[in-house]
C-alpha atoms as a PDB file:
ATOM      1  CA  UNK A   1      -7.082  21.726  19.705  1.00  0.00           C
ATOM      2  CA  UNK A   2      -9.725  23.286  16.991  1.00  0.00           C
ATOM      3  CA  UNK A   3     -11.232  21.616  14.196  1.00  0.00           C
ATOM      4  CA  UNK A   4      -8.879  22.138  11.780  1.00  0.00           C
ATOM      5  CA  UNK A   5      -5.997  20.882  13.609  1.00  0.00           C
ATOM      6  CA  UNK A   6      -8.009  17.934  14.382  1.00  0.00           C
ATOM      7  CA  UNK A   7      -8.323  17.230  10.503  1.00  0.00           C
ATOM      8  CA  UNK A   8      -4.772  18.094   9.622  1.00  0.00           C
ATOM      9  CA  UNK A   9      -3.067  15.247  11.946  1.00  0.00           C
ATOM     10  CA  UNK A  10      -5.635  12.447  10.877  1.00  0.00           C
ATOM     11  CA  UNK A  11      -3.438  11.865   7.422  1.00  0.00           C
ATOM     12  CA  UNK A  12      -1.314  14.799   7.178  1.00  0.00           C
ATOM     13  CA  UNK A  13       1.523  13.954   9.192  1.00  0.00           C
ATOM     14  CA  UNK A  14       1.235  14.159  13.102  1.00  0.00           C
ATOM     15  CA  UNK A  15       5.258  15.047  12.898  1.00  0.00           C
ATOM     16  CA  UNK A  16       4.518  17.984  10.876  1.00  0.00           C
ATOM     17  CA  UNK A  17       2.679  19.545  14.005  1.00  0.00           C
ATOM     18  CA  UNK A  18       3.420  18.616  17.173  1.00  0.00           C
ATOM     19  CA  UNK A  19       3.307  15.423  19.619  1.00  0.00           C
ATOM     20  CA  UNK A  20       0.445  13.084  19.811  1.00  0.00           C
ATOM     21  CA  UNK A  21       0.301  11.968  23.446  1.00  0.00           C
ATOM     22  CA  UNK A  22      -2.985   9.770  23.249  1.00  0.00           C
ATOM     23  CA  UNK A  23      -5.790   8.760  20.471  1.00  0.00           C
ATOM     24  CA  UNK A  24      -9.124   7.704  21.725  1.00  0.00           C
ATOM     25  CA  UNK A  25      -9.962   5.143  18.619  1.00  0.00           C
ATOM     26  CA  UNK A  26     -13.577   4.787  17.664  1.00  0.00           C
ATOM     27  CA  UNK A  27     -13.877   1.311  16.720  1.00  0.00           C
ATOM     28  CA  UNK A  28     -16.151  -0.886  14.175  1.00  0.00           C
ATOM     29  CA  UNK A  29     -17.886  -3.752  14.678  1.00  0.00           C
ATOM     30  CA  UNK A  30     -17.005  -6.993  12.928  1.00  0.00           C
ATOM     31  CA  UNK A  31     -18.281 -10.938  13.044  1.00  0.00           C
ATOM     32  CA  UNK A  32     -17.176 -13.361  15.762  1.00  0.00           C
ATOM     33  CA  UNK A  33     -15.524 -15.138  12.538  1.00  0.00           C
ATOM     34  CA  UNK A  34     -13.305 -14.166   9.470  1.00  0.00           C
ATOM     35  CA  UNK A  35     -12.237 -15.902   6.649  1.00  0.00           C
ATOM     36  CA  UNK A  36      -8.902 -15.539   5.137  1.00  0.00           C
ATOM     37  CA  UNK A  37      -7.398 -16.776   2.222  1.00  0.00           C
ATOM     38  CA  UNK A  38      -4.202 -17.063  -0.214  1.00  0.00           C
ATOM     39  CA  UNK A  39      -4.230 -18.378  -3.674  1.00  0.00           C
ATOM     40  CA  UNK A  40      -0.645 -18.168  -5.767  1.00  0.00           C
ATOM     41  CA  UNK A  41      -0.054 -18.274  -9.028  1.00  0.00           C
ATOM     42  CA  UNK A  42       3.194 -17.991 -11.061  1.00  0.00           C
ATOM     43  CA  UNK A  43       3.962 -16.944 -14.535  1.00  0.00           C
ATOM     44  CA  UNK A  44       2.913 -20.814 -15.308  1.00  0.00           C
ATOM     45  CA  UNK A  45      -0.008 -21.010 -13.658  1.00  0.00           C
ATOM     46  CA  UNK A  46      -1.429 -17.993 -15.944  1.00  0.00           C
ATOM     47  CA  UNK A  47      -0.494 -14.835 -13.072  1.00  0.00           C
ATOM     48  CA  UNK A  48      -0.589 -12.308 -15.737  1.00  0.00           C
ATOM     49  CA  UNK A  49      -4.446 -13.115 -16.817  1.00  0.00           C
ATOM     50  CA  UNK A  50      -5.656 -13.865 -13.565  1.00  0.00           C
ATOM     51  CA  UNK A  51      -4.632 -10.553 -12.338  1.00  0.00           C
ATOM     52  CA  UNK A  52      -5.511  -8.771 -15.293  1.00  0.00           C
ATOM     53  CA  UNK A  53      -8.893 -10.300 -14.825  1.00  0.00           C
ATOM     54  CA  UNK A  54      -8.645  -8.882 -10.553  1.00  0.00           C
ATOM     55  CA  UNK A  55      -7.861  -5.722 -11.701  1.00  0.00           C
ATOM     56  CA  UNK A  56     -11.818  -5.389 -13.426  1.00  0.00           C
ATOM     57  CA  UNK A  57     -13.653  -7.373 -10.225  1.00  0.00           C
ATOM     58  CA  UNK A  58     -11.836  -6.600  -7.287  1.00  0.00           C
ATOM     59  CA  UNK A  59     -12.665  -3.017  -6.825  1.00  0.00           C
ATOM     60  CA  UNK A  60     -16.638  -3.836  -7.360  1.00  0.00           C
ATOM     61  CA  UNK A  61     -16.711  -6.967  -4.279  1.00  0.00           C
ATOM     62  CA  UNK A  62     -18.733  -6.608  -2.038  1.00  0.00           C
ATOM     63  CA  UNK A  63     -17.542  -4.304   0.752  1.00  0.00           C
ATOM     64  CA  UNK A  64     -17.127  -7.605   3.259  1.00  0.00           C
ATOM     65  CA  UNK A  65     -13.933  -8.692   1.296  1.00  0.00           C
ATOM     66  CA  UNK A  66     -11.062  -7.189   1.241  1.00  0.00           C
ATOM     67  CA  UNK A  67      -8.793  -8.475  -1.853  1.00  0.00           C
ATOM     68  CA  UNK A  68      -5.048  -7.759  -2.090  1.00  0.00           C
ATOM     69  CA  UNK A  69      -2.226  -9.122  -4.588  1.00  0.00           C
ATOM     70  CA  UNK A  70       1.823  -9.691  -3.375  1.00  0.00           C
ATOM     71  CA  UNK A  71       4.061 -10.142  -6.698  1.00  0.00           C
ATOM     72  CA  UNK A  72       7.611 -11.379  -6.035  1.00  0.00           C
ATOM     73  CA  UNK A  73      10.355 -13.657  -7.110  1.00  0.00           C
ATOM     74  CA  UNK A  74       9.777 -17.289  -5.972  1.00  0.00           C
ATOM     75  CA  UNK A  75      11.433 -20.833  -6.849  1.00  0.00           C
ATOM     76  CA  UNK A  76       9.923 -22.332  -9.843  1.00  0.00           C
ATOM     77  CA  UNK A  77       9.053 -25.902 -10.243  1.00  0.00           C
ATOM     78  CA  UNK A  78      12.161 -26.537 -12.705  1.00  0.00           C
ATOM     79  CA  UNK A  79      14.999 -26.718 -10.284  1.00  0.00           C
ATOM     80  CA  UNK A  80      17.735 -23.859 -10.428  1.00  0.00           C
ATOM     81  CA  UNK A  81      14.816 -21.832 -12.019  1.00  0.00           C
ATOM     82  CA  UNK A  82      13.185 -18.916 -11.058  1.00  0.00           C
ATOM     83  CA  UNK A  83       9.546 -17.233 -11.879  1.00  0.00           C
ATOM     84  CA  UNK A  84       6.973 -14.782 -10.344  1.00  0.00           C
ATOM     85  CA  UNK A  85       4.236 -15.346  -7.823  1.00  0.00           C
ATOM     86  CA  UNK A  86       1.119 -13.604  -7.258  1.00  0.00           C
ATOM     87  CA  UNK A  87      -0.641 -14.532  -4.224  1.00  0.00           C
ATOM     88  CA  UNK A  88      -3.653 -13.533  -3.900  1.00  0.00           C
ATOM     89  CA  UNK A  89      -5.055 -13.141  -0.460  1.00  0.00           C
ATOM     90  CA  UNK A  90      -8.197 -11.962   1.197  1.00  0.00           C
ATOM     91  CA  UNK A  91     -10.322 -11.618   4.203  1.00  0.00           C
ATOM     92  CA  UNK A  92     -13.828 -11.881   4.408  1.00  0.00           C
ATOM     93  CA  UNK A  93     -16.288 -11.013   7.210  1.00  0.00           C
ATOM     94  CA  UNK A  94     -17.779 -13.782   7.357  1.00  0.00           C
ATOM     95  CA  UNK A  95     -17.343 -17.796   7.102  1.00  0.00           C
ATOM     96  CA  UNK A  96     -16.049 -19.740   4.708  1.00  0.00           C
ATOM     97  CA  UNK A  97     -19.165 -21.292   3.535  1.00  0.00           C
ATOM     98  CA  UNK A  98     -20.726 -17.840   2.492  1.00  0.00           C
ATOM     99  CA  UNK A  99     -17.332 -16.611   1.014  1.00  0.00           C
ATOM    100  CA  UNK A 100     -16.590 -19.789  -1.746  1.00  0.00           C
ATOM    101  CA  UNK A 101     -19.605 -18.895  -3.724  1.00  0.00           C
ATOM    102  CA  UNK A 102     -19.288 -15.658  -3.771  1.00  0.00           C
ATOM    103  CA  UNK A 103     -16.255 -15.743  -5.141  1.00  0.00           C
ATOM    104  CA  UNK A 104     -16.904 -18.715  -7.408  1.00  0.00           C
ATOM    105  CA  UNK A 105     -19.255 -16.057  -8.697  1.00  0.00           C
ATOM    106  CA  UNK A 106     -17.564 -13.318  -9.001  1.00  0.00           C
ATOM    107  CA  UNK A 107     -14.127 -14.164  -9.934  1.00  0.00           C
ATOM    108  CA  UNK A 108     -14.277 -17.902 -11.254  1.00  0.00           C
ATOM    109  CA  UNK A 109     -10.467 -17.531 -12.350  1.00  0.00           C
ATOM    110  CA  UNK A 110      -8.927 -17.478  -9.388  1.00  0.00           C
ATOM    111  CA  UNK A 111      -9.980 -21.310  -8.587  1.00  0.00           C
ATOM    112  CA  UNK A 112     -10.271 -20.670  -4.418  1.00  0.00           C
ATOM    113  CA  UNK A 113     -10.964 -23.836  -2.946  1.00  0.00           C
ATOM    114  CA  UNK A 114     -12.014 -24.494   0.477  1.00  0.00           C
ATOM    115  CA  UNK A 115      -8.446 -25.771   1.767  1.00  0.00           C
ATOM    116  CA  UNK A 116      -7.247 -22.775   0.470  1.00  0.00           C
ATOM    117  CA  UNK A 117      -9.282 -20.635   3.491  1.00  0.00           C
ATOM    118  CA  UNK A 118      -8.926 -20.343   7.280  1.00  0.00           C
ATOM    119  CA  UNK A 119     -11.411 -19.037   9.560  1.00  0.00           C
ATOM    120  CA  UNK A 120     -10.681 -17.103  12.556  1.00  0.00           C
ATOM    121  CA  UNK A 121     -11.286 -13.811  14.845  1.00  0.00           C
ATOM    122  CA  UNK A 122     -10.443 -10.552  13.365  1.00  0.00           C
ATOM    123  CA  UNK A 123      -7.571  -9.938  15.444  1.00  0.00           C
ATOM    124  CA  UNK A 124      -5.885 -13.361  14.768  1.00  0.00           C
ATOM    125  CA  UNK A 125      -6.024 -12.047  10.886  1.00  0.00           C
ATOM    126  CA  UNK A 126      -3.181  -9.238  12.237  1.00  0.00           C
ATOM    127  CA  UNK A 127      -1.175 -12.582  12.735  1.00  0.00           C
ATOM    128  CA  UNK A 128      -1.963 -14.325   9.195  1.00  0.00           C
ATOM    129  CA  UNK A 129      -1.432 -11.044   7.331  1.00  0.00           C
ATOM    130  CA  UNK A 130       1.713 -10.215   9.233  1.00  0.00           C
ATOM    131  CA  UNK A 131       3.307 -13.743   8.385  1.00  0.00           C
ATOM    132  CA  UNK A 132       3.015 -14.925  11.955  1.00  0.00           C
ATOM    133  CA  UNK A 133       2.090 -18.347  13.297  1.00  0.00           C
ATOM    134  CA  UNK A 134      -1.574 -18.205  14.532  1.00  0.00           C
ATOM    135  CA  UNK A 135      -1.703 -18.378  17.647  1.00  0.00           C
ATOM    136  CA  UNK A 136      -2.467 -16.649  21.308  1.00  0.00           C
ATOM    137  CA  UNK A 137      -2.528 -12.905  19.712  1.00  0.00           C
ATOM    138  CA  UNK A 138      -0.511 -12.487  23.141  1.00  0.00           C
ATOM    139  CA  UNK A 139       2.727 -12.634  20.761  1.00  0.00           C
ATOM    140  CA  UNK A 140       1.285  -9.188  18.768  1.00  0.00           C
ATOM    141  CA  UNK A 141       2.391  -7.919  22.822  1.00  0.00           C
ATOM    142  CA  UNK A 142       6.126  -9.051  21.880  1.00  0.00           C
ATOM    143  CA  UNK A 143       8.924  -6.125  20.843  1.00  0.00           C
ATOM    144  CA  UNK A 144      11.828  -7.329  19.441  1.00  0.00           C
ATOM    145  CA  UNK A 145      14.563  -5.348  17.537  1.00  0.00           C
ATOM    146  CA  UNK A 146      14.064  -6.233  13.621  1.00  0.00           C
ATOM    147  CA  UNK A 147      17.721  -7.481  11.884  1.00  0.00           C
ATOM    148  CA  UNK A 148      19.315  -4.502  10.539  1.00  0.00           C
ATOM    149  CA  UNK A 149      18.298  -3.860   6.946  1.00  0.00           C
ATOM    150  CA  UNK A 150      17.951  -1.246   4.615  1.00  0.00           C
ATOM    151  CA  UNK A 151      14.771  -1.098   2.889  1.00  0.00           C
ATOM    152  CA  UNK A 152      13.133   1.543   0.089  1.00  0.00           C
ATOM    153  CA  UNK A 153       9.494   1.888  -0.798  1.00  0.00           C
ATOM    154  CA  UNK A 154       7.605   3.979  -3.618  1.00  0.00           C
ATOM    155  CA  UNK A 155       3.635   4.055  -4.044  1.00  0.00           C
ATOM    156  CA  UNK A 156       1.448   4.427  -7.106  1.00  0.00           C
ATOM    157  CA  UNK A 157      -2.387   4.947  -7.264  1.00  0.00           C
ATOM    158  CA  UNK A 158      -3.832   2.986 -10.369  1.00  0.00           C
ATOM    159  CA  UNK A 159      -7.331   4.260 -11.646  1.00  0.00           C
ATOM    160  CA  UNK A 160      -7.238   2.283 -15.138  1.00  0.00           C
ATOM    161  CA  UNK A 161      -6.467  -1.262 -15.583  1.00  0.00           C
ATOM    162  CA  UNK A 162      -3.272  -2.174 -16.777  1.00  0.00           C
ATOM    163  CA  UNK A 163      -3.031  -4.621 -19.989  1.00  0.00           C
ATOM    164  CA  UNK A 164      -1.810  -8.107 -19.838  1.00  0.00           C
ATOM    165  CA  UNK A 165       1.168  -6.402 -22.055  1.00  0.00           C
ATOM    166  CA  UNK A 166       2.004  -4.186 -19.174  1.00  0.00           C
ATOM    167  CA  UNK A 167       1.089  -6.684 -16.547  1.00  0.00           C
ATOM    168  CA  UNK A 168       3.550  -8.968 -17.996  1.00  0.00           C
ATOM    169  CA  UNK A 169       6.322  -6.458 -18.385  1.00  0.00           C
ATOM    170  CA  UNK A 170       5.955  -5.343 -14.533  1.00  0.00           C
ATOM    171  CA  UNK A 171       6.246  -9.037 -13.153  1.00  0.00           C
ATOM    172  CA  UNK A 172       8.927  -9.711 -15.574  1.00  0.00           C
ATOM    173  CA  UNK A 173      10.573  -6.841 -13.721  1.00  0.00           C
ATOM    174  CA  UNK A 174      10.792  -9.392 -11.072  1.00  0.00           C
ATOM    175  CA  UNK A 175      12.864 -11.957 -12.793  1.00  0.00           C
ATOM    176  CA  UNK A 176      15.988  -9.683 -12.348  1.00  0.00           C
ATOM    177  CA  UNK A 177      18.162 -10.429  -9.827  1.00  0.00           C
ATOM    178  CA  UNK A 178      18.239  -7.028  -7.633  1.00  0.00           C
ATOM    179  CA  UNK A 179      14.618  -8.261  -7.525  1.00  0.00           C
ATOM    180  CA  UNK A 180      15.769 -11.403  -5.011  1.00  0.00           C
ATOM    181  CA  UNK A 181      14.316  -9.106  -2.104  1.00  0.00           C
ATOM    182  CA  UNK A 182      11.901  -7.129  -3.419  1.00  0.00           C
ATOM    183  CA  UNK A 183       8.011  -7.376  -3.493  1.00  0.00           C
ATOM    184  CA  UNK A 184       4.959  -5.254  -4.523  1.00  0.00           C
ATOM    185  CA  UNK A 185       1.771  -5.538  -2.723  1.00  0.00           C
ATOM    186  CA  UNK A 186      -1.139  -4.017  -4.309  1.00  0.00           C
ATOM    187  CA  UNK A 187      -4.602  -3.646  -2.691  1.00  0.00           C
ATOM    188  CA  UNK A 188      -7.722  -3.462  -4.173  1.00  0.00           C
ATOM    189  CA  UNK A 189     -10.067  -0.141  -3.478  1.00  0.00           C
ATOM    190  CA  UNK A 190     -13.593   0.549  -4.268  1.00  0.00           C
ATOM    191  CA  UNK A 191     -15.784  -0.286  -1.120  1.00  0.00           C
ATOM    192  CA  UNK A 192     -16.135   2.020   1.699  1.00  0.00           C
ATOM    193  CA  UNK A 193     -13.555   4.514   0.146  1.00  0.00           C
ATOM    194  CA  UNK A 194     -15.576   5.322  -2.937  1.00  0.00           C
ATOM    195  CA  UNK A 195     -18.228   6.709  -0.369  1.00  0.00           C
ATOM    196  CA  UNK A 196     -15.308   9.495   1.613  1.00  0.00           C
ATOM    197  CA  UNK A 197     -14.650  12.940  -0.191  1.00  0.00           C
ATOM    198  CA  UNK A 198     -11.450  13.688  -1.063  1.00  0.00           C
ATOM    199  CA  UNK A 199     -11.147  16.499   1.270  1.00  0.00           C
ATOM    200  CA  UNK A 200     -12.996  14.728   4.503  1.00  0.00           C
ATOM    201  CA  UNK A 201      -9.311  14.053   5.448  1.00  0.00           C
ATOM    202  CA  UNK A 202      -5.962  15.297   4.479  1.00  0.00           C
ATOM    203  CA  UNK A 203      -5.523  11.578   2.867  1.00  0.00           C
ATOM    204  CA  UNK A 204      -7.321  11.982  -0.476  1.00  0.00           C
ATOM    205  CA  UNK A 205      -6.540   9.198  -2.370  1.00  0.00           C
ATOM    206  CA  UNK A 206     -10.444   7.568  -2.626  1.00  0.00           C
ATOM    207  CA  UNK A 207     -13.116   7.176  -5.442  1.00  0.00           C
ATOM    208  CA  UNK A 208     -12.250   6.334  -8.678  1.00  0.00           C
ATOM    209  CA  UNK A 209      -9.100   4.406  -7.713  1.00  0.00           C
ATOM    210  CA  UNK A 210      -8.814   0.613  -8.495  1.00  0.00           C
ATOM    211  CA  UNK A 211      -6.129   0.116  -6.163  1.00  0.00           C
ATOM    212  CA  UNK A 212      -2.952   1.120  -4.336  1.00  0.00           C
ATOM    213  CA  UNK A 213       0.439  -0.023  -5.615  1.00  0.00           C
ATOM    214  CA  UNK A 214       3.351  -0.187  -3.056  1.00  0.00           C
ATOM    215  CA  UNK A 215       7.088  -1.457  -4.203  1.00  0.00           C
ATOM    216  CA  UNK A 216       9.631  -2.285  -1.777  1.00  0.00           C
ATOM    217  CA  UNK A 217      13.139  -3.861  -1.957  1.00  0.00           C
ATOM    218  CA  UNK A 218      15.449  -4.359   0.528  1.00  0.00           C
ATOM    219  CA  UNK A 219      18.933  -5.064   1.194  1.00  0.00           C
ATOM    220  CA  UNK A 220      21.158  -6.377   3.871  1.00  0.00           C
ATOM    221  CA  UNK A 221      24.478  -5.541   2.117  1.00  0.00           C
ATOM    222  CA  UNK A 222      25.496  -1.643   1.937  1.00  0.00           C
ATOM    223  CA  UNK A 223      27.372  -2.861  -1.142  1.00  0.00           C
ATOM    224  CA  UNK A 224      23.999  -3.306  -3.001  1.00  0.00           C
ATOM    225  CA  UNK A 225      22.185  -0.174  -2.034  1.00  0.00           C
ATOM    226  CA  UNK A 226      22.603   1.479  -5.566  1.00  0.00           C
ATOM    227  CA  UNK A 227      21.658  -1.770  -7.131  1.00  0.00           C
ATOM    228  CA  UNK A 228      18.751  -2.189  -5.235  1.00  0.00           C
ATOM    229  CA  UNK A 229      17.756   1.358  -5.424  1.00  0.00           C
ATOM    230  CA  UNK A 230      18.276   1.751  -9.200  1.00  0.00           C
ATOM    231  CA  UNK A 231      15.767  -1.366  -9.871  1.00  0.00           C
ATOM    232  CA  UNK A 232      13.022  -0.118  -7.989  1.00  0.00           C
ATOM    233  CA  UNK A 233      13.331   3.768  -9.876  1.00  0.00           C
ATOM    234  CA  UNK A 234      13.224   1.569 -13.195  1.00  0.00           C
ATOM    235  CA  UNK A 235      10.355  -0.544 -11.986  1.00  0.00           C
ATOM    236  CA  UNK A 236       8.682   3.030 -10.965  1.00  0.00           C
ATOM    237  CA  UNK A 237       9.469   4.681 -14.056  1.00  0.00           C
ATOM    238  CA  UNK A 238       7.835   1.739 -15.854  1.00  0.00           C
ATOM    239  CA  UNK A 239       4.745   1.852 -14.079  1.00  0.00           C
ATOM    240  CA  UNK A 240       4.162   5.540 -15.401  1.00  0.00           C
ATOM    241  CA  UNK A 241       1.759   4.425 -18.080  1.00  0.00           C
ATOM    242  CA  UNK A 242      -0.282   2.748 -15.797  1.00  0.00           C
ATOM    243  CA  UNK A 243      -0.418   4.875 -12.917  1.00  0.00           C
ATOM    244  CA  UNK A 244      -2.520   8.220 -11.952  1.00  0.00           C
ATOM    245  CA  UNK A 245      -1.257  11.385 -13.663  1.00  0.00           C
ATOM    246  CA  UNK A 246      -1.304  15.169 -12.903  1.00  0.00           C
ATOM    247  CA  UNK A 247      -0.641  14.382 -10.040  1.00  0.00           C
ATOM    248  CA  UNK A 248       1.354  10.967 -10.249  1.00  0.00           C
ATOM    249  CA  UNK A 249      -0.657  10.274  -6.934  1.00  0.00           C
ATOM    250  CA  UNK A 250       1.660   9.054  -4.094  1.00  0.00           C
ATOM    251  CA  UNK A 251       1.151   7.324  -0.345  1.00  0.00           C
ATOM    252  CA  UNK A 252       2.464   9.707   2.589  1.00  0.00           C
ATOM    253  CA  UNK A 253       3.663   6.844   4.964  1.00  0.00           C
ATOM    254  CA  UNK A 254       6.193   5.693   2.856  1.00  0.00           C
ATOM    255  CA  UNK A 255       8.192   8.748   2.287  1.00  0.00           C
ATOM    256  CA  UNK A 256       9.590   8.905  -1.152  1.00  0.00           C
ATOM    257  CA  UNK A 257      12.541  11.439  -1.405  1.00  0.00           C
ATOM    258  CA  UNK A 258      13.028  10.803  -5.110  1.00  0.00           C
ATOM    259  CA  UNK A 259       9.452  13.049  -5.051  1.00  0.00           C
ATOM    260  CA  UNK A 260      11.131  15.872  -4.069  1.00  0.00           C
ATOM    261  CA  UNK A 261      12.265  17.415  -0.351  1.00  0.00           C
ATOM    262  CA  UNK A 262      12.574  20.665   1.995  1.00  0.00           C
ATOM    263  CA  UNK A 263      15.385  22.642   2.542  1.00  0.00           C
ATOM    264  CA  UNK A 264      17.279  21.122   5.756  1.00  0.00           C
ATOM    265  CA  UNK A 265      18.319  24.684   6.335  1.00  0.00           C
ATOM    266  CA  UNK A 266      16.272  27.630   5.748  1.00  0.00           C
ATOM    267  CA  UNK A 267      12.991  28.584   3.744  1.00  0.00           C
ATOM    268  CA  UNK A 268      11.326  25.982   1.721  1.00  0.00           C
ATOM    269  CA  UNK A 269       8.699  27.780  -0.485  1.00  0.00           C
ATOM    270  CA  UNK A 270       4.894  26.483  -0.975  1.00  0.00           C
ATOM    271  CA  UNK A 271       5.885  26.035  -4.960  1.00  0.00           C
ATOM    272  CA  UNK A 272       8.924  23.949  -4.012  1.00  0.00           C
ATOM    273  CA  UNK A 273       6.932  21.553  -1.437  1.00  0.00           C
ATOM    274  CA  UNK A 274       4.264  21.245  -3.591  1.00  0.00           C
ATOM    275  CA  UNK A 275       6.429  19.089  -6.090  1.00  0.00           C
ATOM    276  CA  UNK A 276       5.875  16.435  -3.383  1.00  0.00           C
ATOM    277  CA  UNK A 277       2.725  17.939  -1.593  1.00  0.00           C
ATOM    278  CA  UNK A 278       0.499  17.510  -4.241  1.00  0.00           C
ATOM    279  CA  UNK A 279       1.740  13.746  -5.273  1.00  0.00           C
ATOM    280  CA  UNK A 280       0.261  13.213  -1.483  1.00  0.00           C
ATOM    281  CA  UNK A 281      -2.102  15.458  -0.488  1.00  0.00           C
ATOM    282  CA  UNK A 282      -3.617  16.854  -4.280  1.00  0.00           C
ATOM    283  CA  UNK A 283      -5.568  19.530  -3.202  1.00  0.00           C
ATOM    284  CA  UNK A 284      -5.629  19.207   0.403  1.00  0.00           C
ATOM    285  CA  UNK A 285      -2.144  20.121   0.772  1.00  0.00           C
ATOM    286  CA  UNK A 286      -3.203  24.457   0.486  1.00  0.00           C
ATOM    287  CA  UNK A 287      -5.110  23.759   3.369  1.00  0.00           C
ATOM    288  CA  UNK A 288      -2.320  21.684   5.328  1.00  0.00           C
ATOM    289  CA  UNK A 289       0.110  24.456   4.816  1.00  0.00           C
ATOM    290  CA  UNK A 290      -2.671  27.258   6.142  1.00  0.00           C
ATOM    291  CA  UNK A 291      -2.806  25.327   9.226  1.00  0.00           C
ATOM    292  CA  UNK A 292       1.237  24.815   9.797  1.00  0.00           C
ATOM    293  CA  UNK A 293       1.276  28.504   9.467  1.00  0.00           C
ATOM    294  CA  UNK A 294      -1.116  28.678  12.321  1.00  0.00           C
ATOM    295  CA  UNK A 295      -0.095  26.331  14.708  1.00  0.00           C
ATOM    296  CA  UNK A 296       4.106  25.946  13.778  1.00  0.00           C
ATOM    297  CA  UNK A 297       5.153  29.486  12.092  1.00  0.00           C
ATOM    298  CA  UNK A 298       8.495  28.936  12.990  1.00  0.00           C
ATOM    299  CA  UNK A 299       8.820  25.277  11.421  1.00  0.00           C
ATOM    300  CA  UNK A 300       9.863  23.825  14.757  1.00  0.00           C
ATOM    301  CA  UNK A 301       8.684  20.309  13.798  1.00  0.00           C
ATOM    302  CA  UNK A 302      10.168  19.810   9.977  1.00  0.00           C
ATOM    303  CA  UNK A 303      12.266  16.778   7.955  1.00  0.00           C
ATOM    304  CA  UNK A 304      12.501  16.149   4.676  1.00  0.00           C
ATOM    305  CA  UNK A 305       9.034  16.151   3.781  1.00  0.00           C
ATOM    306  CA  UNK A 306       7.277  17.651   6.494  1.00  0.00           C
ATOM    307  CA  UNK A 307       4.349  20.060   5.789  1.00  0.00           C
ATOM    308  CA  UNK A 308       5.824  23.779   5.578  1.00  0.00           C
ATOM    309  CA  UNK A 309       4.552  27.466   6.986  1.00  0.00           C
ATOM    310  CA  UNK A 310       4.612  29.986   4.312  1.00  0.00           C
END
């Protein structure tokens, strides 16, 4: 298919141009055991510090363990009450008996105890991290239609730490009630992706980023789609302190339309895609357009934010 077309549909959108019929993976090796974990911690149990505190260690681990934060509303202990829940998970390559003091080291705060840690093969990590019971991975095998929701996402790529000001103002976010189904999960970077160039693949997003930001809410009711949708633009428009800047850096798999979209009829222009483009491809998305001109001059595979010829 040539080189270049080989780069542009690892990360820049295989439905920008053409089919993928087949991938031959290359895969990595890992132990015979894992350990994963999940610590939470609510606005009570001192959530803002401790992840203010994550925010400075987690993107310096060691590049065995793999730290991630979910923020959302849960029950509180006072009944009719509400608060906000970070739970902080993790999987490291290794057992559990190498993992607690390295993390007793390196992040004393977060209190991980042994009963809070599971070990178990890679692939039955899909099922802990999925929210599946772990068992035969035979179930991962299982397709069954999903109950029909509505659901909308935005991404932000955070390269300095936020305060314990702004921490506390984002979970607070979380107290409102068009937050009852919503949740953030934010992943920690550093590692292996410090070591990739931007430009090795259309995805650039790599060194110098602390860690990857994604909000979601969903909704069940059509009736509260504008509710719904107007919390998360707020909670977006709040993080814009916090998050990268020229470009507000953005993740491609969760299309964001509020970023800007093509003309569903006619010519879109390079300036007016690169409103989005850039937000996901910075500078890498010149070079995705060259090749769309090459390989799709006539825009046969497009949407909303598909890449465009010139």
């Amino acid at each position: 298919m040539g080189e270049d077309l080989f780069w542009a549909i690892r990360g820049g959108g295989g439905n920008t141009f053409g089919v993928v019929l087949a991938w031959k993976v290359k895969l990595v090796p890992v132990p015979p055991v894992v350990t994963v974990f999940t610590v939470n911690k609510n606005l009570e149990q001192n959530a803002t510090k401790i992840f203010h505190r994550w925010q400075y260690i987690a993107h310096k681990l060691p590049k065995d363990l793999f730290t991630t934060v979910w923020v959302m509303k849960v029950n509180s202990s006072q009944v009719g009450k509400k608060t906000v829940q970070a739970g902080f998970r993790g999987m490291f390559l290794g057992g559990v008996d190498e993992l607690l003091p390295l993390i007793q080291h390196e992040f004393p705060e977060l209190g991980l105890a042994k009963e809070n840690c599971t070990q178990m093969s890679w692939v039955q990590s899909i099922l802990y991290f999925g929210g599946l019971p772990i068992q035969t991975v035979d179930i991962l095998l299982n397709r069954h239609a999903l109950p029909v929701s509505s659901l909308k996402a935005k991404t932000d790529f955070v390269r300095e730490p936020m305060s314990e000001t702004g921490i506390e103002g984002f979970m607070n976010m979380f107290l409102e009630e068009e937050a009852d189904f919503a949740i953030t999960m934010i992943e920690a970077f550093g590692g292996r992706m410090d070591e990739i160039r931007e430009n090795e693949l259309p995805y650039p997003h790599r060194a110098g980023i602390l860690f990857e930001s994604s909000y979601f809410v969903q909704w069940t009711n059509e009736a509260d789609a504008g509710l719904c949708i107007n919390w998360i633009r707020r909670l977006y428009s709040y993080m814009a302190s916090y998050a990268s800047k020229s470009p507000r850096e953005a993740y491609y798999n969760y299309k964001d339309l509020d970023l800007g979209t093509n003309n569903i009829i006619g010519y879109t222009s390079y300036e007016q895609a690169s409103v989005w483009g850039l937000k996901y491809f910075k500078n890498n998305f010149k070079r995705l357009v060259q090749i769309k001109t090459k390989v799709d001059p006539m825009n046969f595979f497009r949407n909303e934010q598909s890449i465009p010829p010139l």
